[in-house]
Structure formats: C-alpha cells, structure tokens
N, C-alpha and C. Protein backbone atom coordinates (compact mmCIF):
# COMPACT_ATOMS: atom_id res chain seq x y z
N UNK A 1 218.00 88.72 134.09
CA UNK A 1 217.57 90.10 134.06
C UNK A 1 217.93 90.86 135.34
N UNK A 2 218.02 89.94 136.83
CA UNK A 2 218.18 91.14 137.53
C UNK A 2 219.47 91.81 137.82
N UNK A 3 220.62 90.91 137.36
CA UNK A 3 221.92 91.83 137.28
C UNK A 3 221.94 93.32 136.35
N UNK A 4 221.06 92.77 135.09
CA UNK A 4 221.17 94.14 134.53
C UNK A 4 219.90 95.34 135.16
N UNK A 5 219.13 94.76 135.58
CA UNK A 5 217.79 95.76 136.79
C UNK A 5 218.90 96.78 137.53
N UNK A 6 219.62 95.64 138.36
CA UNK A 6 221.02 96.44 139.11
C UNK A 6 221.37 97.38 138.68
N UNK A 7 222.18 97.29 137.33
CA UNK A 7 223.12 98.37 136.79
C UNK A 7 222.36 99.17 136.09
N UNK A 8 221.24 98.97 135.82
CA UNK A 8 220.08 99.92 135.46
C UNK A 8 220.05 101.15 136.68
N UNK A 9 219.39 100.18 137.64
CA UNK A 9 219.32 101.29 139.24
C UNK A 9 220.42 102.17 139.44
N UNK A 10 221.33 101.40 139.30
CA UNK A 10 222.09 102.50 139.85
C UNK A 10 222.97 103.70 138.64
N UNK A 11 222.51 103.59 137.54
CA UNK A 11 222.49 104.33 136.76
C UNK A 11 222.02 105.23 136.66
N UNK A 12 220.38 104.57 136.59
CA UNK A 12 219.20 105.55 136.36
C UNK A 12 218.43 105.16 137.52
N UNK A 13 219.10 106.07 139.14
CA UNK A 13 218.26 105.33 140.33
C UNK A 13 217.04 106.44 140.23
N UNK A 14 216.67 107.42 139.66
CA UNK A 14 215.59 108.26 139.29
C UNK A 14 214.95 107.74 138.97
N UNK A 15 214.83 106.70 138.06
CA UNK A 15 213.28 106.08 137.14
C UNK A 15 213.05 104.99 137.71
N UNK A 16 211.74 105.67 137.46
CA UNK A 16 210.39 104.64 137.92
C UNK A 16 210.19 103.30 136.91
N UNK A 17 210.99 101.99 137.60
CA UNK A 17 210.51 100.82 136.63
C UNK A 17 209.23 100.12 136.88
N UNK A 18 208.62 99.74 136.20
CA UNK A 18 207.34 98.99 136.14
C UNK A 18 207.18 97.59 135.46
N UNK A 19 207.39 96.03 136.21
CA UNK A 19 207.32 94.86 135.37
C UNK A 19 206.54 94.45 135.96
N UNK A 20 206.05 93.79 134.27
CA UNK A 20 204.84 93.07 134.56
C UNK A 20 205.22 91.96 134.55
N UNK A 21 204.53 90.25 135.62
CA UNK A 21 204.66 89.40 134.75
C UNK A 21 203.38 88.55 134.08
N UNK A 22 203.57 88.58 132.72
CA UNK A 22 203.09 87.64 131.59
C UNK A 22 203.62 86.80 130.83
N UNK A 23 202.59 85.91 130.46
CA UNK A 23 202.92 84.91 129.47
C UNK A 23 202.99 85.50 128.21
N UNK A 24 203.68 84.73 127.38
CA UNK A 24 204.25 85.23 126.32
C UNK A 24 203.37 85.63 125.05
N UNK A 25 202.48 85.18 124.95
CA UNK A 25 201.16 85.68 124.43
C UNK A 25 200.96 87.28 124.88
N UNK A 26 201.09 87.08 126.19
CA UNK A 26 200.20 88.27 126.71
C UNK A 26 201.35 89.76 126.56
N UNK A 27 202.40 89.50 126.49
CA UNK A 27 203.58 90.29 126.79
C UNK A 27 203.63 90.29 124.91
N UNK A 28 202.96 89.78 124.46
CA UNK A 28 203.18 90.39 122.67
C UNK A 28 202.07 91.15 122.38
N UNK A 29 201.27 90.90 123.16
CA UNK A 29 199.55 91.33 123.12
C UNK A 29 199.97 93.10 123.82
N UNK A 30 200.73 93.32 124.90
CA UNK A 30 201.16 94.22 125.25
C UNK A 30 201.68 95.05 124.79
N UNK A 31 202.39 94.94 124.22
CA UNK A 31 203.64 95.29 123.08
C UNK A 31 203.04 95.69 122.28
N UNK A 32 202.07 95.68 120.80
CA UNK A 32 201.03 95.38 120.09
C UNK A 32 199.99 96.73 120.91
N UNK A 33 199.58 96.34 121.82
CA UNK A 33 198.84 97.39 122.18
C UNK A 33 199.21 99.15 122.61
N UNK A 34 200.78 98.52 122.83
CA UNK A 34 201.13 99.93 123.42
C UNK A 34 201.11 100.31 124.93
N UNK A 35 200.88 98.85 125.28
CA UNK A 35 200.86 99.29 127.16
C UNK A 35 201.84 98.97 127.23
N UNK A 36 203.00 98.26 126.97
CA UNK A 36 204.39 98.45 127.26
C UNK A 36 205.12 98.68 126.04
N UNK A 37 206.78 99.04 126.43
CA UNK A 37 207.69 99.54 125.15
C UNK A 37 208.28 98.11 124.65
N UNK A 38 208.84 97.57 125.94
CA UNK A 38 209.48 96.40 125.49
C UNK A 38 209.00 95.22 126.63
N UNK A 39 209.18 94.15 125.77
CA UNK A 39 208.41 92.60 126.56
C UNK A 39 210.01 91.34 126.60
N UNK A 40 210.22 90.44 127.10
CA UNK A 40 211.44 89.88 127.31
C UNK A 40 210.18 88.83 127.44
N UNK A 41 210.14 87.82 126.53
CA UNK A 41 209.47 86.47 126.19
C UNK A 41 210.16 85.36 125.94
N UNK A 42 210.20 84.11 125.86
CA UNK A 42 210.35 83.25 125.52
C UNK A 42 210.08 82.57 124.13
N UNK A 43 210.52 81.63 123.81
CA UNK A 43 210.72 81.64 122.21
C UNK A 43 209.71 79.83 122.54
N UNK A 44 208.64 79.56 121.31
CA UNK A 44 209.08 79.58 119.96
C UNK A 44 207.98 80.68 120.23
N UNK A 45 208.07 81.55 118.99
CA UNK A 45 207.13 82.49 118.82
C UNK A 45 207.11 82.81 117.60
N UNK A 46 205.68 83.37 117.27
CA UNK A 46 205.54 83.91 115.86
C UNK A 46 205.30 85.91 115.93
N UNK A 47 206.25 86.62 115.47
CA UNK A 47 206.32 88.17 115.22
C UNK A 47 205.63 88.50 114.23
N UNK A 48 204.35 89.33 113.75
CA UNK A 48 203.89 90.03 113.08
C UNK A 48 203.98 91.43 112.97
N UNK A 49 203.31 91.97 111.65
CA UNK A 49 203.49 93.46 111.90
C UNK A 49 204.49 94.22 111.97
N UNK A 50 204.17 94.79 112.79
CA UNK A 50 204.86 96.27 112.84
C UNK A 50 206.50 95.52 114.15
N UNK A 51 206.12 94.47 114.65
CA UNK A 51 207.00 94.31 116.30
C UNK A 51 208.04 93.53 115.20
N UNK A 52 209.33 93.54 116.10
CA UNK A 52 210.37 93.23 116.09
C UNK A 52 211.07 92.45 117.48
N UNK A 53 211.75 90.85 116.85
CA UNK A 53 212.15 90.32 118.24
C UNK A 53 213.88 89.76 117.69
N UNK A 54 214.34 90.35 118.59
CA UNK A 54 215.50 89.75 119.14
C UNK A 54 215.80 89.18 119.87
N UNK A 55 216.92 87.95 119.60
CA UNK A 55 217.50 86.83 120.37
C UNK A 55 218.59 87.52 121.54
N UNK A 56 218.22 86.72 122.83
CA UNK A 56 219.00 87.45 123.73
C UNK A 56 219.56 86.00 124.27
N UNK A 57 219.25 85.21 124.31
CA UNK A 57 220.18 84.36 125.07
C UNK A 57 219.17 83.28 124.67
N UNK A 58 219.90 82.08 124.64
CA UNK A 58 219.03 80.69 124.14
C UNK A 58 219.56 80.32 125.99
N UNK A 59 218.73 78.82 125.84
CA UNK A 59 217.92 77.91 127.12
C UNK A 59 217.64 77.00 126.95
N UNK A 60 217.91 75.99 128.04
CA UNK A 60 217.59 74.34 127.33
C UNK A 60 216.83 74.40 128.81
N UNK A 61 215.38 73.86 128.17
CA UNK A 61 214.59 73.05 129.29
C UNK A 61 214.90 71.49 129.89
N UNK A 62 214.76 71.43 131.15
CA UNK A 62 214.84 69.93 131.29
C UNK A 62 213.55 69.39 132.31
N UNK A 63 214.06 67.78 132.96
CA UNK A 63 212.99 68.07 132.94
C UNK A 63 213.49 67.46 134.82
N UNK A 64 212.76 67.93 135.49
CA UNK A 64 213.39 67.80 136.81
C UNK A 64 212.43 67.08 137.86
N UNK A 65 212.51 66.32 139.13
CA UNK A 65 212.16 65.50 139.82
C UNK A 65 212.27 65.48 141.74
N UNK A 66 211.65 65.76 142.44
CA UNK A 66 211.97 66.04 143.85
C UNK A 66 212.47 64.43 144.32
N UNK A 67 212.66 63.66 145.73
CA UNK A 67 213.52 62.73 145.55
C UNK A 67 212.38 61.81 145.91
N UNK A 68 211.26 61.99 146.15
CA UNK A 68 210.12 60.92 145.69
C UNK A 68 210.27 60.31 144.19
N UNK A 69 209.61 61.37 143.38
CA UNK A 69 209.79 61.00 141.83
C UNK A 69 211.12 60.61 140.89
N UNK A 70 211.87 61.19 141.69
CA UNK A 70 213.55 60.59 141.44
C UNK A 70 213.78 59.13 141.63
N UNK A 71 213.28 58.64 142.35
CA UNK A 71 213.13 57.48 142.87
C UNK A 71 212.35 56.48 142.23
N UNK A 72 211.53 57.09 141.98
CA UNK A 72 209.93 56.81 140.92
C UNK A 72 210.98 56.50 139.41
N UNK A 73 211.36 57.26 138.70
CA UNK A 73 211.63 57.09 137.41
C UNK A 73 213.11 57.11 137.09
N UNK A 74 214.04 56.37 137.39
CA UNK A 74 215.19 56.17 136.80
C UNK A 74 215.97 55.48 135.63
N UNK A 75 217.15 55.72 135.41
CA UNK A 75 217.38 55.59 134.01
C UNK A 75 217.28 56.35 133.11
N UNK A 76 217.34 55.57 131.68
CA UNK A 76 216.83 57.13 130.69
C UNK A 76 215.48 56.56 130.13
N UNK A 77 214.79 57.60 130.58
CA UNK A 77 213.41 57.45 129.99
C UNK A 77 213.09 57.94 128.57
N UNK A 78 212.02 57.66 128.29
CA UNK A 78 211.07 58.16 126.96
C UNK A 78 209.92 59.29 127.42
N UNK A 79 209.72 60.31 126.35
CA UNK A 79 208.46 60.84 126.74
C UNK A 79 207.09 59.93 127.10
N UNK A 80 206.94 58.65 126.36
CA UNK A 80 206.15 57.74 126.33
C UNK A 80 206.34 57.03 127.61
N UNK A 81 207.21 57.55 128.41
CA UNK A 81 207.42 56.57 129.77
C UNK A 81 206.65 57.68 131.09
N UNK A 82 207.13 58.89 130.87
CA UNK A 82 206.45 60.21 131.70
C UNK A 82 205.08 60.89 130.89
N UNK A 83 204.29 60.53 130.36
CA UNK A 83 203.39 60.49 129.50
C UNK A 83 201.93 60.85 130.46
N UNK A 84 202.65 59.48 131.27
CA UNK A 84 201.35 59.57 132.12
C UNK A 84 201.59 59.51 133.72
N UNK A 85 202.82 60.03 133.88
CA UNK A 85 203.00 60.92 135.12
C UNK A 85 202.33 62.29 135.41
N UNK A 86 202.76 62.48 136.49
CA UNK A 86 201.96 63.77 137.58
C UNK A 86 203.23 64.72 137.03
N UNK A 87 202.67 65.41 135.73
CA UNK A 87 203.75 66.10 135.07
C UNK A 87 203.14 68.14 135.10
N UNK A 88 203.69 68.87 136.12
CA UNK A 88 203.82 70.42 136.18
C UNK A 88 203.61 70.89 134.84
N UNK A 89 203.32 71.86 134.23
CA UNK A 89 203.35 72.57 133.27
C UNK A 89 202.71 73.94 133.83
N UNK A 90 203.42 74.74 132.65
CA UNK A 90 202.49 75.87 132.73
C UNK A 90 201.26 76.15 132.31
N UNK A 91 200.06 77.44 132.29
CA UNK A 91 198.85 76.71 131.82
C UNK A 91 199.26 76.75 130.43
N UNK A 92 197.54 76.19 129.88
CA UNK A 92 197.28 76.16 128.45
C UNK A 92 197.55 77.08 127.22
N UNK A 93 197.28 78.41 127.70
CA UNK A 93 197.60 79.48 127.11
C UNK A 93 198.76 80.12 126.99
N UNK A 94 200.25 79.30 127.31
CA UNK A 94 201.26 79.84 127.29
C UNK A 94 202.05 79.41 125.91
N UNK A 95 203.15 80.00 125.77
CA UNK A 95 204.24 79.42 124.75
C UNK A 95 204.69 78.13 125.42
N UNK A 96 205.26 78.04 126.74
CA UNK A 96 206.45 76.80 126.89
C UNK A 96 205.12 75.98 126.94
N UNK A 97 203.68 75.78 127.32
CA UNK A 97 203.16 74.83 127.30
C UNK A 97 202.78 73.95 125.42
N UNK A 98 201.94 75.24 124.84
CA UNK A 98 202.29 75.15 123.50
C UNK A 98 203.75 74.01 122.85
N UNK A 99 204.94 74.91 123.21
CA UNK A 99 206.18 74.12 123.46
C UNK A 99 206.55 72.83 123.50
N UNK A 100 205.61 72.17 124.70
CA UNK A 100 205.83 70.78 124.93
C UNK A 100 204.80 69.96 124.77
N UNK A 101 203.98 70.95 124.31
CA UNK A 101 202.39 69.78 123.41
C UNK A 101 203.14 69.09 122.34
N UNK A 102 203.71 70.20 122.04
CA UNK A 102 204.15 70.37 120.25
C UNK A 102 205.66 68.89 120.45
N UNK A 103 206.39 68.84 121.55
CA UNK A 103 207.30 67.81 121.43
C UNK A 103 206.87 66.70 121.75
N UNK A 104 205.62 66.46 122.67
CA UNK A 104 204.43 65.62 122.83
C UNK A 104 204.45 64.85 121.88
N UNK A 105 203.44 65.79 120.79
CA UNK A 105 203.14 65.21 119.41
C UNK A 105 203.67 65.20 118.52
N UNK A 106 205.23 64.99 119.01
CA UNK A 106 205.91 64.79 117.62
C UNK A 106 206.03 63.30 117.72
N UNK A 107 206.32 62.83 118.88
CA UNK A 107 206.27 61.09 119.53
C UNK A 107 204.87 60.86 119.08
N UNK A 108 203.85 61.67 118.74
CA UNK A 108 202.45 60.18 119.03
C UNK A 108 201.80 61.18 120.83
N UNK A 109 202.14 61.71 121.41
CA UNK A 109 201.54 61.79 122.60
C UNK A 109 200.79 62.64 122.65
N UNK A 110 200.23 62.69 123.76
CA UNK A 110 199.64 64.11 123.96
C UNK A 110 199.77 64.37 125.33
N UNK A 111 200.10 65.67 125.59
CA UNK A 111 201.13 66.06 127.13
C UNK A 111 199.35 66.90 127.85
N UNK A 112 199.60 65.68 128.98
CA UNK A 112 198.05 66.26 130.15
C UNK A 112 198.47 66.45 131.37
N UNK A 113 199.29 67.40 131.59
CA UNK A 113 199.54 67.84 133.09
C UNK A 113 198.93 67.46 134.01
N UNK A 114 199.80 67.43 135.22
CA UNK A 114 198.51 66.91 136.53
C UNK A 114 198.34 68.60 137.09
N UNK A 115 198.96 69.47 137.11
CA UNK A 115 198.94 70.46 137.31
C UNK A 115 199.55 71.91 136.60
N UNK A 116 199.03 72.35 136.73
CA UNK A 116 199.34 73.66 135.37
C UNK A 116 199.83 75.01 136.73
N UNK A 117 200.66 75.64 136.19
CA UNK A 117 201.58 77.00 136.88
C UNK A 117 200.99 78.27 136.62
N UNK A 118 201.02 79.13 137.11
CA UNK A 118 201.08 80.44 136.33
C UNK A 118 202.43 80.60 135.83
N UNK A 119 203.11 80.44 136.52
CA UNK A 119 204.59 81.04 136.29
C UNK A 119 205.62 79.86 136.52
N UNK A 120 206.80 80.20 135.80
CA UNK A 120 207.68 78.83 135.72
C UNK A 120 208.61 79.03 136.56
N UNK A 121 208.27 80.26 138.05
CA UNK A 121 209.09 79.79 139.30
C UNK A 121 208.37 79.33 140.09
N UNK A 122 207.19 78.92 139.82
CA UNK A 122 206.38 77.84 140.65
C UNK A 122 206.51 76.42 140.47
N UNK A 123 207.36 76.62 139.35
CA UNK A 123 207.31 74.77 139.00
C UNK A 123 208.26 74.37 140.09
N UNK A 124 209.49 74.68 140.23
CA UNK A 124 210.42 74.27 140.86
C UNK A 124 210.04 74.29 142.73
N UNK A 125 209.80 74.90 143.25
CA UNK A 125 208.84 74.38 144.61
C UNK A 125 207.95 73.08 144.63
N UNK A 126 206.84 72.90 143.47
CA UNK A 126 205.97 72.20 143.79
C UNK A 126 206.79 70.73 143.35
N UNK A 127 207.64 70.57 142.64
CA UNK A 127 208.75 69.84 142.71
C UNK A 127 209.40 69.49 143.65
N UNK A 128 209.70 70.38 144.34
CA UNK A 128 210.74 70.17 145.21
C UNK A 128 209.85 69.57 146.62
N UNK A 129 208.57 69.47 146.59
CA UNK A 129 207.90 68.85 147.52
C UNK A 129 206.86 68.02 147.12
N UNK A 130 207.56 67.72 145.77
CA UNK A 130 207.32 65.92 145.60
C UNK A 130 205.70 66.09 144.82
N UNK A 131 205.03 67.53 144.24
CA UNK A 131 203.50 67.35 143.95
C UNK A 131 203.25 66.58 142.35
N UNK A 132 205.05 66.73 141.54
CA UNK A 132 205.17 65.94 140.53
C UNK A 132 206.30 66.58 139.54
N UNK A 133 206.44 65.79 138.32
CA UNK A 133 207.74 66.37 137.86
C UNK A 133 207.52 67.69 136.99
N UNK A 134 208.46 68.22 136.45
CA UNK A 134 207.88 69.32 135.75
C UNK A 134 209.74 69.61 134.51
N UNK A 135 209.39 70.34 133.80
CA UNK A 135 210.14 71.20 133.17
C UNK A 135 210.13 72.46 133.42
N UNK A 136 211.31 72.95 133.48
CA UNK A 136 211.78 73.92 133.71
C UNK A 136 213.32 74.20 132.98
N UNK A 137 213.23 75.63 132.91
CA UNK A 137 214.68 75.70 132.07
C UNK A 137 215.94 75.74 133.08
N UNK A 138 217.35 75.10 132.47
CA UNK A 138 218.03 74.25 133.36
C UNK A 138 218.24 76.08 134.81
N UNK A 139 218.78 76.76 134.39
CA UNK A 139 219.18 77.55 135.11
C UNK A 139 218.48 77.82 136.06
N UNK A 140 217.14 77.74 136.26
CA UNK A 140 216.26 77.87 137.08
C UNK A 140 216.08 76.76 138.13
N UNK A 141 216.86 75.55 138.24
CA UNK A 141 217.02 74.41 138.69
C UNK A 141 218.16 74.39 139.24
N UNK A 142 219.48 75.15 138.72
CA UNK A 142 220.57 75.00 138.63
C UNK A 142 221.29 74.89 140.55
N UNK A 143 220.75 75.92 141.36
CA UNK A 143 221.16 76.04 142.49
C UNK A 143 220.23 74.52 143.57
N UNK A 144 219.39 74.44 143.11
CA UNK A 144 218.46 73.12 144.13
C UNK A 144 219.25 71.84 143.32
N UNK A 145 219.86 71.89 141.73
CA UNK A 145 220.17 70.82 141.48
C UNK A 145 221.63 70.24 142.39
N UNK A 146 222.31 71.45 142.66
CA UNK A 146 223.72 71.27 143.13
C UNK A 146 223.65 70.80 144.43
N UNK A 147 222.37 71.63 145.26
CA UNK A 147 222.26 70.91 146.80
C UNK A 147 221.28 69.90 146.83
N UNK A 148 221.02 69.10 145.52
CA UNK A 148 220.29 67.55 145.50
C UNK A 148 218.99 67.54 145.97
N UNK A 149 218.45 69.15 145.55
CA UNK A 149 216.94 68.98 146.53
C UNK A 149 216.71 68.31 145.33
N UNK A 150 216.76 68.95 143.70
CA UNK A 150 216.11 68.03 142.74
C UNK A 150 216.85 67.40 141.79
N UNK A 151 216.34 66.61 141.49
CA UNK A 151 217.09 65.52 140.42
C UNK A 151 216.96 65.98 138.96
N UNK A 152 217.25 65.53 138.20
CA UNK A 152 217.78 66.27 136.52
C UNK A 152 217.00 64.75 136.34
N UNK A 153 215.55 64.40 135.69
CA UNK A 153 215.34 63.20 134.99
C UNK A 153 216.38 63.03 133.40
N UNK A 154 216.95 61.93 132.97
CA UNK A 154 217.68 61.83 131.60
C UNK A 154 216.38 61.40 130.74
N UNK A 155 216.28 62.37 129.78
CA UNK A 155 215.20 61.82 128.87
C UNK A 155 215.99 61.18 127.39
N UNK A 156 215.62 60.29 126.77
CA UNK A 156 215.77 59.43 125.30
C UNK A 156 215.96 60.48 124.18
N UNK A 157 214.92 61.44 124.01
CA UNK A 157 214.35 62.51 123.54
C UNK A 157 214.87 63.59 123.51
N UNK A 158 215.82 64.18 122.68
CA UNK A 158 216.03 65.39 123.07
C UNK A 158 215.10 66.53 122.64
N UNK A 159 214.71 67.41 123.74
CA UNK A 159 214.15 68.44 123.82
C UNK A 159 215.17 69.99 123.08
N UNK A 160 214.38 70.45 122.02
CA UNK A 160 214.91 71.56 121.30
C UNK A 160 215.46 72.54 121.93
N UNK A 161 216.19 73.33 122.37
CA UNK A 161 216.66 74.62 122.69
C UNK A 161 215.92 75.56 122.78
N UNK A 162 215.26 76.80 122.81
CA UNK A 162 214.34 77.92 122.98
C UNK A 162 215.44 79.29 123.68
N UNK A 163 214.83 80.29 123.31
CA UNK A 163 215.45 81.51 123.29
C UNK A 163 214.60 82.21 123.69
N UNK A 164 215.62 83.54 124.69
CA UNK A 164 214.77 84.58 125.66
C UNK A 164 214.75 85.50 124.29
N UNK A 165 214.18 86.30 124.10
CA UNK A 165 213.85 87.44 122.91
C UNK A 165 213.23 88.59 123.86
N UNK A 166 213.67 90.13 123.23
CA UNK A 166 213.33 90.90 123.33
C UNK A 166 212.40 91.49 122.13
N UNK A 167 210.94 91.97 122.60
CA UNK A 167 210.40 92.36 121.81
C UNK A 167 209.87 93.83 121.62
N UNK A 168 209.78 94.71 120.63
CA UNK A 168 209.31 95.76 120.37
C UNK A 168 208.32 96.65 119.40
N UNK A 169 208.01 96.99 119.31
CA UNK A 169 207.11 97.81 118.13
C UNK A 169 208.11 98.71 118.19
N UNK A 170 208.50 98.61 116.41
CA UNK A 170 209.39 99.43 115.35
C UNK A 170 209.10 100.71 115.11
N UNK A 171 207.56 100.51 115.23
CA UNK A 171 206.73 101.97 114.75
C UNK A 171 206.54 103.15 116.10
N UNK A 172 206.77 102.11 117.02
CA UNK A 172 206.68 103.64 117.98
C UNK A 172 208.72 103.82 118.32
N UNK A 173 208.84 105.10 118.70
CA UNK A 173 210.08 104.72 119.46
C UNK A 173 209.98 104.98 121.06
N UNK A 174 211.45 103.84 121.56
CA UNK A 174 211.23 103.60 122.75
C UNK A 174 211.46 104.87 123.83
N UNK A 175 211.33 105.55 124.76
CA UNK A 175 211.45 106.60 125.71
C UNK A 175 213.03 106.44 125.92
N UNK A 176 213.45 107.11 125.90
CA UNK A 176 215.04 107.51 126.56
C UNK A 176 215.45 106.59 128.05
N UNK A 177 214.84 106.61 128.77
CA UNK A 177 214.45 105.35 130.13
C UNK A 177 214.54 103.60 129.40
N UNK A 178 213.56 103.23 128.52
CA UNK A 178 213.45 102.16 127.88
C UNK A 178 214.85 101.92 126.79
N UNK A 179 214.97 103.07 125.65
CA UNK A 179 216.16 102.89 125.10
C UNK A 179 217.14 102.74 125.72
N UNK A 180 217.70 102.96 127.25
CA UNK A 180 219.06 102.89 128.18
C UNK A 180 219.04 101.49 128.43
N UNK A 181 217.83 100.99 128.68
CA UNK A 181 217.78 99.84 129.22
C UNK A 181 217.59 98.19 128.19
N UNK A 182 217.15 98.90 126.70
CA UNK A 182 217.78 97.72 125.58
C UNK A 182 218.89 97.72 125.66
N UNK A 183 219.44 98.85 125.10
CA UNK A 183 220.98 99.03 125.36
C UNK A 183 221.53 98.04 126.25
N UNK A 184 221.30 97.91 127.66
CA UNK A 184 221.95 97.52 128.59
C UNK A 184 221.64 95.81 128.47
N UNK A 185 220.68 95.27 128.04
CA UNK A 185 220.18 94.25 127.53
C UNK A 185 220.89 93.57 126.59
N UNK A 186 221.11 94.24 125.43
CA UNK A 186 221.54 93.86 124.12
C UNK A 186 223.24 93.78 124.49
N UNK A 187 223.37 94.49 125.31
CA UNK A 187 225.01 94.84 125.41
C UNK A 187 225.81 92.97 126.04
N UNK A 188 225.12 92.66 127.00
CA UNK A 188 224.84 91.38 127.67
C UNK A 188 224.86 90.59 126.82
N UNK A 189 224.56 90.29 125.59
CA UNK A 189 223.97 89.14 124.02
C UNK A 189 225.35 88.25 124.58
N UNK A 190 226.13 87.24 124.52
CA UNK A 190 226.89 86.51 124.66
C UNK A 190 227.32 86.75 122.85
C-alpha cells in the first residue's frame, strides 16, 4: 500500500488521508457502519449485504524463527511438532488467527499461542529476539529473511494461500478522494 499512498500524495497532495489500523473484523464492522468508505483486509472472509470485496493480491503465510528457535526446530516439521511451541499469533478476534485455528484443526490440533499481537508487524520483532516463532506473511519477512536475522521454518503441511481484498458498501458511493484512490488500487491487481 505505501507505494500507491505515494502516488496518491502526490497527486492529490491536498487531501486529508485518514488510516486506521484494524483487524479484519473490525475494518468490515467499519465499512458496514459507514465510518469508513473503503477497508483493505485480509482474506478468509465472509461478505454480507449490501458490501462488496475484491481480490487485490493473494499471500502465502509462513512460518518464521529468530536463530535461537532456528536452532530449536530443524528439518521439515509437522504442525503436530510446533503445536506446542512458544508460537506468536495475532489475538483471538482476528481473521489470520481464526485462519490458523482453522489449519490447526484440520490436523487434530488446536493452535494456543504463547503470545498473541495486535498487529502482524509485531510478530516479526518479537521473533527476531528469540520471544518465539510466529507466522507471518512471507513479504513481511522477506528483507530480515535475506540478512539471516530470521529463518523460514519448512513445514510438512502446506498452509493455504489468503488474499488482501478491498472492501466497500455498494449502497453508498465512494467520495471523489476515495474513488481516485480504488482506482489507483485496483489499477496495481497483477
């Protein structure tokens, strides 16, 4: 998002942007209410009503390790092997946690974090100083993975794909400010 923020600014360096961040619940709950036009969530999700979501770019989570826990778990593991590791998540009330209950219990498990995030650029710090492993989606890893702060664990298991979505209510239309800036969004789709 912030390359296109960029070409937003300097487009439209007049308008006043305003982001919030929420979990993906809360950013549909938003949407829905009318306190924002458009929400940029994470997938899996369920759309009702009146809102409308589009696919903007898919994402593969993995699952990553500082060089304590790197050390700790090598090879290719099983979810049943990190089960009952000191495993990051986001909290309870999110989609990606939802997410990985749900791949949890498709094995038989049930996924009990040693620590829960607000946000999934916190995972990658508390990682990176060893407080335990976590998932995170690869790109968000991508620059600490190259300078070896963190390790890429290989899991047995493959973990499903998930998609960034843009979401809206159909029934209102968006402000001339907001419509420039789907535009500029949608234009980006690969």
């Amino acid at each position: 998002m912030l390359p296109i923020l960029q070409e937003y600014r300097t487009k439209h360096p007049g308008i006043r942007i305003q982001i919030r961040n929420l979990t993906t619940p809360q950013g549909i709950q938003a949407v829905e209410q009318g306190n924002v036009e458009l929400a940029v969530i994470s997938s899996p999700v369920k759309i009702t009503g009146s809102l409308s979501s589009k696919k903007i770019q898919a994402f593969q989570d993995i699952l990553i390790a500082g060089k304590y826990y790197a050390s700790q778990f090598q090879g290719i593991l099983s979810l049943s092997d990190i089960s009952e590791a000191p495993l990051i998540t986001l909290g309870k009330d999110t989609t990606s946690h939802a997410f990985l209950s749900s791949v949890f219990s498709e094995k038989g498990l049930v996924l009990t974090p040693s620590v829960e995030a607000a946000t999934t650029d916190q995972i990658l710090p508390m990682v990176l100083h060893d407080v335990g492993i976590g998932f995170v989606p690869e790109e968000f890893a991508r620059d600490a993975l190259k300078r070896e702060e963190v390790f890429e664990l290989t899991l047995k298991e493959k973990i499903p794909t998930r998609e960034i979505c843009l979401v809206k209510d159909k029934k209102r239309p968006l402000s001339l400010a907001v419509n420039a800036l789907e535009e500029m969004i949608l234009r980006r789709i690969p």
